[in-house]
C-alpha atoms as a PDB file:
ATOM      1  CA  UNK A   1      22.013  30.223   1.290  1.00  0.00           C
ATOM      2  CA  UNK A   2      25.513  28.726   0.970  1.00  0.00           C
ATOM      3  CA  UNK A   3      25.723  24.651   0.879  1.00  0.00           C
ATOM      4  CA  UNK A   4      28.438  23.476   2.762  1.00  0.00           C
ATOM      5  CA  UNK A   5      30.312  20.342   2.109  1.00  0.00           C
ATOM      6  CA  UNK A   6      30.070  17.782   4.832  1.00  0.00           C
ATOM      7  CA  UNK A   7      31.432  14.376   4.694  1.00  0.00           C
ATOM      8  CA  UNK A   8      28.475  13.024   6.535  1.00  0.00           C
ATOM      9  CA  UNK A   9      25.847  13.991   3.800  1.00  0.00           C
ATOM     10  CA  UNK A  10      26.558  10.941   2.040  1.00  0.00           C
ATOM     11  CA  UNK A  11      26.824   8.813   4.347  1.00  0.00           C
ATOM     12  CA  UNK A  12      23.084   9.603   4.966  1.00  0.00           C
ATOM     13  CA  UNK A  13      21.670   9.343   1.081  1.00  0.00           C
ATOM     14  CA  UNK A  14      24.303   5.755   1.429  1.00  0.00           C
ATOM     15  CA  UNK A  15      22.409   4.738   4.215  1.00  0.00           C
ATOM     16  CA  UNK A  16      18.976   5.408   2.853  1.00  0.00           C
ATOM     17  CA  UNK A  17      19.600   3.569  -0.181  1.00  0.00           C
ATOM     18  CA  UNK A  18      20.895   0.399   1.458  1.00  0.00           C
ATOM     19  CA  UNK A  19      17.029  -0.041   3.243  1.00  0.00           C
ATOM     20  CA  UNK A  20      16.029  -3.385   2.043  1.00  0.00           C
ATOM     21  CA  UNK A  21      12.741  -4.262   2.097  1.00  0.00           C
ATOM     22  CA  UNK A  22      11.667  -7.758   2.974  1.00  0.00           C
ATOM     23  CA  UNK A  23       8.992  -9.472   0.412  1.00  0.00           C
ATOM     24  CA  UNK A  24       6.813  -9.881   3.635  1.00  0.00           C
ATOM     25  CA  UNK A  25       6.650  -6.429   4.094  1.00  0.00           C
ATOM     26  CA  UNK A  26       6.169  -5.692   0.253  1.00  0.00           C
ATOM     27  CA  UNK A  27       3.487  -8.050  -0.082  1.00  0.00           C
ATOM     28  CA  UNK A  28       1.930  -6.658   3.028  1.00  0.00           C
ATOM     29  CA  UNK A  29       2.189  -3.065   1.236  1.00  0.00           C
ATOM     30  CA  UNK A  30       0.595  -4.300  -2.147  1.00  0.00           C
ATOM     31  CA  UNK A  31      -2.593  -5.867  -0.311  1.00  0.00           C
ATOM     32  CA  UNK A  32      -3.619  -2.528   1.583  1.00  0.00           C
ATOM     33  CA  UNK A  33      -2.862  -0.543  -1.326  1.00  0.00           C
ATOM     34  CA  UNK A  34      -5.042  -3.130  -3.627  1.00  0.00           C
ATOM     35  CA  UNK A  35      -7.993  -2.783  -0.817  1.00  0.00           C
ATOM     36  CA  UNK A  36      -7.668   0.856  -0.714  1.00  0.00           C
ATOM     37  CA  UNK A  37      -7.919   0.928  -4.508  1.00  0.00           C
ATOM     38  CA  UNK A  38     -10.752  -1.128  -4.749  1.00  0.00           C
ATOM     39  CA  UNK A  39     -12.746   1.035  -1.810  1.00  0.00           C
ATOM     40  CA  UNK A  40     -11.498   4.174  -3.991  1.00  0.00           C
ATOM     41  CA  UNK A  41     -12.779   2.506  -6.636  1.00  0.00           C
ATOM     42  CA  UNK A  42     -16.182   1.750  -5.384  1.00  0.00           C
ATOM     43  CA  UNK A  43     -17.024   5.516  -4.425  1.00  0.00           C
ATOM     44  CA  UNK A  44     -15.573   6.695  -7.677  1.00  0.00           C
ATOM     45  CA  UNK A  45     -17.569   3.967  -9.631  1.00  0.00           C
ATOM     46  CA  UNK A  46     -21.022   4.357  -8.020  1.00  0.00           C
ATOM     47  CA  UNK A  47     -20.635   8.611  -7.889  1.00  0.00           C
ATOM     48  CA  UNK A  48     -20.325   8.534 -11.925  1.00  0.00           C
ATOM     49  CA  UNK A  49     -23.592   5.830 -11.702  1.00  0.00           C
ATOM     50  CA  UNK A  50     -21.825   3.484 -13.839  1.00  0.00           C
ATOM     51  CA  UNK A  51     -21.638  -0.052 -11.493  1.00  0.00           C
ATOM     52  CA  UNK A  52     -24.554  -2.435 -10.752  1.00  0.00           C
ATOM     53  CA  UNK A  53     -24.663  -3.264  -6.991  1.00  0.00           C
ATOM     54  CA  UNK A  54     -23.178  -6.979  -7.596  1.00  0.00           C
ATOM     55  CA  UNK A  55     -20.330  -5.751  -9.230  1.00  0.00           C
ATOM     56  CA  UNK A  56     -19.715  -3.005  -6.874  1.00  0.00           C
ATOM     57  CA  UNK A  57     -20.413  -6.203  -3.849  1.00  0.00           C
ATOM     58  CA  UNK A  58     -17.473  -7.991  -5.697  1.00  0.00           C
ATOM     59  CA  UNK A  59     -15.173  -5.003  -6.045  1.00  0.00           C
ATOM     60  CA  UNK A  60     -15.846  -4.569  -2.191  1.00  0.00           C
ATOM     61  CA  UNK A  61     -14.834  -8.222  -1.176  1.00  0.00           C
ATOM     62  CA  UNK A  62     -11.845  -8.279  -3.352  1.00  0.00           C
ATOM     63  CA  UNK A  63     -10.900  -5.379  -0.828  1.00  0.00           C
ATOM     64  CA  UNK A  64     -11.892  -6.961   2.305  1.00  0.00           C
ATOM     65  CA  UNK A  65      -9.887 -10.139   1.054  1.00  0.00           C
ATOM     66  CA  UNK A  66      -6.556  -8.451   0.688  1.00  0.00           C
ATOM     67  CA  UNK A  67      -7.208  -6.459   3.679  1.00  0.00           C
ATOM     68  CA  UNK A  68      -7.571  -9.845   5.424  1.00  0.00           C
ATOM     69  CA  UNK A  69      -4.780 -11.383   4.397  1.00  0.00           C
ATOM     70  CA  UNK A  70      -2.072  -8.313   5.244  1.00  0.00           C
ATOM     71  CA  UNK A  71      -4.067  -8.539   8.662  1.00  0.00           C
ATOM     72  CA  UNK A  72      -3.671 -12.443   8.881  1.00  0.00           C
ATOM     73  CA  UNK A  73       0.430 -11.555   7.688  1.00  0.00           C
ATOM     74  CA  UNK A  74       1.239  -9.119  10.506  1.00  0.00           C
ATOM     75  CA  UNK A  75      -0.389 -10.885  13.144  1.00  0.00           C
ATOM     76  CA  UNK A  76       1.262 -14.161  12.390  1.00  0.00           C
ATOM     77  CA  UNK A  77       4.565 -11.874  12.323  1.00  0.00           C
ATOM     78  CA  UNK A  78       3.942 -11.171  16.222  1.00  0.00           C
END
């Protein structure tokens, strides 16, 4: 397979690199990924038998919370 040159190809990686990312969206980003974590974390924890139910309750609300609060972000957004 021979690579051609083509002026084009980086104007595309230029283009890709100049996405911004607004800190609405970011923060929106980190709370799922924190509630995923923390649901990942509950299966994980209570498989290997090594979390009491209250701590895995607390682990789970943490979750909800940031869950809530990226839900509460994008609606406001609309």
């Amino acid at each position: 397979m021979i690579f051609k040159y083509n002026k084009n190809d980086y104007k595309v990686i230029l283009d890709l690199a100049s996405i911004r990312w607004s800190m609405e969206k970011v923060s929106n980003l980190v709370l799922y990924a924190i509630g995923l974590a923390m649901g990942i974390a509950c299966v994980v924890l209570t498989s290997l038998n090594t979390v009491e139910i209250k701590t895995m309750i607390i682990l789970l609300g943490i979750g909800m919370f940031c869950i809530g609060l990226a839900g509460i972000n994008t609606f406001n957004k609309k």
